[in-house]
Every structure is written in structure tokens, then in C-alpha cells.
N, C-alpha and C. Protein backbone atom coordinates (compact mmCIF):
# COMPACT_ATOMS: atom_id res chain seq x y z
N UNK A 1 -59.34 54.59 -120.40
CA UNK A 1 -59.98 53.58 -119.57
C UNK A 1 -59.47 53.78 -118.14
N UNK A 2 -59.82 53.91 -117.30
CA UNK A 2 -60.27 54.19 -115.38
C UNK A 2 -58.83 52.72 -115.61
N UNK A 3 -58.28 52.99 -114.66
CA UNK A 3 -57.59 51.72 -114.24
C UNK A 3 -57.93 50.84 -113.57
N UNK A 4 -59.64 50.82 -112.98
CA UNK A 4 -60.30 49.80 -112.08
C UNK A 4 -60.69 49.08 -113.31
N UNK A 5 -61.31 49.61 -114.24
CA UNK A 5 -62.10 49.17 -115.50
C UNK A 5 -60.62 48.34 -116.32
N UNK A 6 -59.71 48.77 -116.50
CA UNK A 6 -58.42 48.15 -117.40
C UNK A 6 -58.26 46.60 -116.07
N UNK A 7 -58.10 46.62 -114.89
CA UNK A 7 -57.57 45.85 -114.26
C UNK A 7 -58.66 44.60 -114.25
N UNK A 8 -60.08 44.81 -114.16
CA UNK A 8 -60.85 44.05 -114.47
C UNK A 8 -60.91 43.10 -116.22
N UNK A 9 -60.15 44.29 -117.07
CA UNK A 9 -60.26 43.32 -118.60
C UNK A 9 -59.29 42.12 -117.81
N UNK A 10 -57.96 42.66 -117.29
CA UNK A 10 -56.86 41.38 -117.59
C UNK A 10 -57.39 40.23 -116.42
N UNK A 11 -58.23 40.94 -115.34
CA UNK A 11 -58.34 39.82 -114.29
C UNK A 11 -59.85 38.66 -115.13
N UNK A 12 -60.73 39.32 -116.15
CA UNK A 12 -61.68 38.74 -116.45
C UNK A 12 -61.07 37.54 -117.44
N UNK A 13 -59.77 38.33 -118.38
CA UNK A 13 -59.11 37.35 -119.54
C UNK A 13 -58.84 36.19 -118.58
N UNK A 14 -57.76 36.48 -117.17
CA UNK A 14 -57.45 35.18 -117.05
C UNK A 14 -58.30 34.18 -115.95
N UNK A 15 -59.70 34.81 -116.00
CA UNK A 15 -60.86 34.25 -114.95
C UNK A 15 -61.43 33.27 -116.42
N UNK A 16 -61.62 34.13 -117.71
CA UNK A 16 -62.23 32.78 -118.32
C UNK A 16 -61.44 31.72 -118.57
N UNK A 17 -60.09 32.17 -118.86
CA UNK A 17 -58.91 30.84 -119.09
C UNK A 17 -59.08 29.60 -118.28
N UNK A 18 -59.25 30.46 -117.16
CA UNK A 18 -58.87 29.49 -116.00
C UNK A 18 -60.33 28.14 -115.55
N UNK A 19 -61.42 28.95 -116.34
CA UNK A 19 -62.33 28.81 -115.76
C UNK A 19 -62.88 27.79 -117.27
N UNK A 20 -61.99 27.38 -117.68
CA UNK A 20 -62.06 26.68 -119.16
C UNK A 20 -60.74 25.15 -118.66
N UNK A 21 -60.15 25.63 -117.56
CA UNK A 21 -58.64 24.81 -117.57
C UNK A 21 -57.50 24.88 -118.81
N UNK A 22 -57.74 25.90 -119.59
CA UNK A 22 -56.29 26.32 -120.49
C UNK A 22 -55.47 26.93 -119.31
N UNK A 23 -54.19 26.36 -120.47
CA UNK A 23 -53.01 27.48 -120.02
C UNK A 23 -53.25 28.46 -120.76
N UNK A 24 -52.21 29.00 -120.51
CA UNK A 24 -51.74 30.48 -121.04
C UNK A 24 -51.12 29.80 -122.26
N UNK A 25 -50.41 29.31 -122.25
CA UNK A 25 -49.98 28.27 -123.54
C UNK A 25 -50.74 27.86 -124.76
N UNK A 26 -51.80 27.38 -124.10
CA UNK A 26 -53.08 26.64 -125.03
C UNK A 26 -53.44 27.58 -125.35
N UNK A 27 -54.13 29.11 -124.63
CA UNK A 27 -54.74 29.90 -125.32
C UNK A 27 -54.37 30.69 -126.65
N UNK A 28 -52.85 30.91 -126.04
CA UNK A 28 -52.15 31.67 -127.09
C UNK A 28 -51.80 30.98 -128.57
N UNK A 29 -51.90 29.53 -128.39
CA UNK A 29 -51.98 28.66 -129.40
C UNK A 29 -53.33 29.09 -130.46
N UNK A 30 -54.25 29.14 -129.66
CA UNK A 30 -55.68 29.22 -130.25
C UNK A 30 -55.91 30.38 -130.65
N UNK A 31 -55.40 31.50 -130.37
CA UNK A 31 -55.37 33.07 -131.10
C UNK A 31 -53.94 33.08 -131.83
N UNK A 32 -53.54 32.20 -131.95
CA UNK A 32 -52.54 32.48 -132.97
C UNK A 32 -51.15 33.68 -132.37
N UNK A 33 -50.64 33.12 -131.08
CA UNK A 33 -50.06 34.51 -130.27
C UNK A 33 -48.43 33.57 -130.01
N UNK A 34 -47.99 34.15 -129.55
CA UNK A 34 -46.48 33.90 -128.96
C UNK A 34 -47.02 33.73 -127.73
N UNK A 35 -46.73 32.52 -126.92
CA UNK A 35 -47.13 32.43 -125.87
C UNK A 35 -46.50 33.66 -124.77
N UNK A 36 -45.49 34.18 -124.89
CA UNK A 36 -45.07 35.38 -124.19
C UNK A 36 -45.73 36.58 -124.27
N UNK A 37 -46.21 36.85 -125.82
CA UNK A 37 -47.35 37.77 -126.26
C UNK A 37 -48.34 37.74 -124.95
N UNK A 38 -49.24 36.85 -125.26
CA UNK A 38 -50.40 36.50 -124.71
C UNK A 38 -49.58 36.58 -123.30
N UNK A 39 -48.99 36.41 -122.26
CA UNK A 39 -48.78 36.82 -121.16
C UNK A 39 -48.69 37.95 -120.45
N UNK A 40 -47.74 38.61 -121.63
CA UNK A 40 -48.14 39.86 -121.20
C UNK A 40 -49.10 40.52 -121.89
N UNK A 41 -50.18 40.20 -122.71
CA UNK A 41 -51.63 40.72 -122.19
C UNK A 41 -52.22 40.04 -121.02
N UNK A 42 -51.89 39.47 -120.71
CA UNK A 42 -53.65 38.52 -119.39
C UNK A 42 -52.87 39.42 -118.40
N UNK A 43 -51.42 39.41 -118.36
CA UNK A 43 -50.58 40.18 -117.09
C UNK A 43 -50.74 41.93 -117.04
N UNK A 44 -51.27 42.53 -117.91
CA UNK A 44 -52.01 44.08 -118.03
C UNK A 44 -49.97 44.34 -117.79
N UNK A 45 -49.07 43.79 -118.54
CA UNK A 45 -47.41 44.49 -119.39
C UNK A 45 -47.64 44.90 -120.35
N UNK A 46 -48.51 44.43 -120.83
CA UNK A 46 -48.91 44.90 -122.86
C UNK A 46 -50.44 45.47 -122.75
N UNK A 47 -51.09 46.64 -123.46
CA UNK A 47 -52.46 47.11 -123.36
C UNK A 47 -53.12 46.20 -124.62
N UNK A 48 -54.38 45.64 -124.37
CA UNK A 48 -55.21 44.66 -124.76
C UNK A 48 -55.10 45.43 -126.29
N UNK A 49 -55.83 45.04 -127.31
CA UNK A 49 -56.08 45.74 -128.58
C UNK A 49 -57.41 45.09 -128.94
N UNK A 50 -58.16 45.59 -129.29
CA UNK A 50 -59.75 45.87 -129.66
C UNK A 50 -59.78 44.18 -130.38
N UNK A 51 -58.84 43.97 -131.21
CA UNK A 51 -58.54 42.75 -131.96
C UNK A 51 -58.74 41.88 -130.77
N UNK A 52 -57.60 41.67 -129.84
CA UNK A 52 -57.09 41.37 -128.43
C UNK A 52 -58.65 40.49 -128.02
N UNK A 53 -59.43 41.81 -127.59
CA UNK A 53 -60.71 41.99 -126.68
C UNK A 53 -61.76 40.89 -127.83
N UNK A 54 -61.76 41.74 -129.14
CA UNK A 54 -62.71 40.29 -129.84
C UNK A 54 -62.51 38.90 -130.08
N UNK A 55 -60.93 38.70 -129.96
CA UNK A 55 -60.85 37.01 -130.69
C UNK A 55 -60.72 36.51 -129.33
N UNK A 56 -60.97 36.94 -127.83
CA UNK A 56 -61.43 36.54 -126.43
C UNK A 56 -62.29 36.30 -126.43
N UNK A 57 -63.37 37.23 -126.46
CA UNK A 57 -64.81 37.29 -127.01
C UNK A 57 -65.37 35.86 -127.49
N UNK A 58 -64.92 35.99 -128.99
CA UNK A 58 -64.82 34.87 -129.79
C UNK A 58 -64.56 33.59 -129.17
N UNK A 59 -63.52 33.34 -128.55
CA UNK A 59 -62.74 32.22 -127.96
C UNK A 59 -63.72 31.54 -126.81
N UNK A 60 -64.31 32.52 -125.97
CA UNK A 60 -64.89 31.77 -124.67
C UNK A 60 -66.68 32.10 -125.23
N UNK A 61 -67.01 32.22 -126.14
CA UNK A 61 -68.35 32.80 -126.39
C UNK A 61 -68.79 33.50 -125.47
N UNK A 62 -68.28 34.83 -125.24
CA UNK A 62 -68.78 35.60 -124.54
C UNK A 62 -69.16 37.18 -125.06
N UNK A 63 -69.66 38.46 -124.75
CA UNK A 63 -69.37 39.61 -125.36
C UNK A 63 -68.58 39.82 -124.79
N UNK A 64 -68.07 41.24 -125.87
CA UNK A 64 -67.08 41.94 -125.72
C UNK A 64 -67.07 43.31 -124.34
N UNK A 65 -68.68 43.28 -124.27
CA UNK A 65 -68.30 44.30 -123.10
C UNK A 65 -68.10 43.23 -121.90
N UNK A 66 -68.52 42.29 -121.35
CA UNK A 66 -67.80 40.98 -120.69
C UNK A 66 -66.81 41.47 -120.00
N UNK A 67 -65.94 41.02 -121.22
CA UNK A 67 -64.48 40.92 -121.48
C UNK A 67 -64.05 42.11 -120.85
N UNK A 68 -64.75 43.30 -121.37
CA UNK A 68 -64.37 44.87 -120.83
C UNK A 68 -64.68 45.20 -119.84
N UNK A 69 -65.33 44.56 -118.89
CA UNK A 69 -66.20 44.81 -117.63
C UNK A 69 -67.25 45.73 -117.37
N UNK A 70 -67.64 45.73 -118.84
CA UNK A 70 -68.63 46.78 -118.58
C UNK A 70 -70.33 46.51 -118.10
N UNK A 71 -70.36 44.92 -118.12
CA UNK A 71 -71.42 44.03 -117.69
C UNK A 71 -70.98 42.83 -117.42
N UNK A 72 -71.29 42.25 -116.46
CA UNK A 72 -71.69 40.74 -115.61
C UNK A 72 -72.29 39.69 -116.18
N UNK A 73 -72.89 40.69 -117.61
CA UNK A 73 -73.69 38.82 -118.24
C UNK A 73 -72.99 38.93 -119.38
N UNK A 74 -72.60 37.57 -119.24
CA UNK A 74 -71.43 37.08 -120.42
C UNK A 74 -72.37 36.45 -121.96
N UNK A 75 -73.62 36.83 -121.65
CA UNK A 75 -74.53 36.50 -122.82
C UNK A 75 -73.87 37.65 -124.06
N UNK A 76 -74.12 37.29 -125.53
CA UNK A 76 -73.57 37.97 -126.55
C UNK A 76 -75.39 38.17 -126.90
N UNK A 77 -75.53 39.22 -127.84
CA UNK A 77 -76.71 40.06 -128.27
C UNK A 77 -76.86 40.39 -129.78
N UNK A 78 -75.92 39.05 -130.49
CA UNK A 78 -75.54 39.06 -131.61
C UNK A 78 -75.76 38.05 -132.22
């Protein structure tokens, strides 16, 4: 993954958080994470995992390419 494309997953993870009013706290509650876990994924310290990228997905109803920046519409096709 291009490191423009990786820097966009962690800036999109913590654009939907934020854009929901969770913490980092709450989220990691809701995927079942160590809240330190989950920090250092949204913080691009830890590399996302495909798992990672779907239960985000999942979480904000969005797709997964979304999440990946590989498109702008957060509509799912599923």
C-alpha cells in the first residue's frame, strides 16, 4: 500500500470516530479492542488488519474501500 493510500486509512478511521463523537475508548469498547490496541491503529503505530478494516466498515456502516480510500462514497454495495 503507497503510503498516501495507508495515511488516508488511519486519517479516515479517526474522521469517522470523530464524526460519530466516540472516543477512542468507546470505539475500542465496541470492537472488542484494548483501548491502547485501537490507538495504535487510528495512530498508523500498528498496520490495520483486513479484520481491523471490516469490523470499521461494520461499525460506521460504511464500505470497506471507504475505509481504504479507495472511494469517497461511503455507500456499501452489499
Amino acid at each position: 500500500m503507497k503510503n498516501n493510500k495507508k495515511n488516508t486509512v488511519y486519517q479516515r478511521v479517526r474522521d469517522l470516530r470523530e464524526d460519530m463523537d466516540y472516543t477512542q475508548a468507546k470505539v475500542a469498547e465496541k470492537l472488542n479492542l484494548h483501548p491502547t490496541q485501537y490507538r495504535r491503529y487510528e495512530n498508523g503505530i500498528t498496520t490495520v488488519t483486513a479484520d481491523f478494516i471490516v469490523n470499521i466498515a461494520k461499525l460506521y456502516d460504511v464500505s470497506t474501500d471507504y475505509v481504504l480510500g479507495l472511494t469517497n462514497d461511503k455507500r456499501k454495495f452489499w
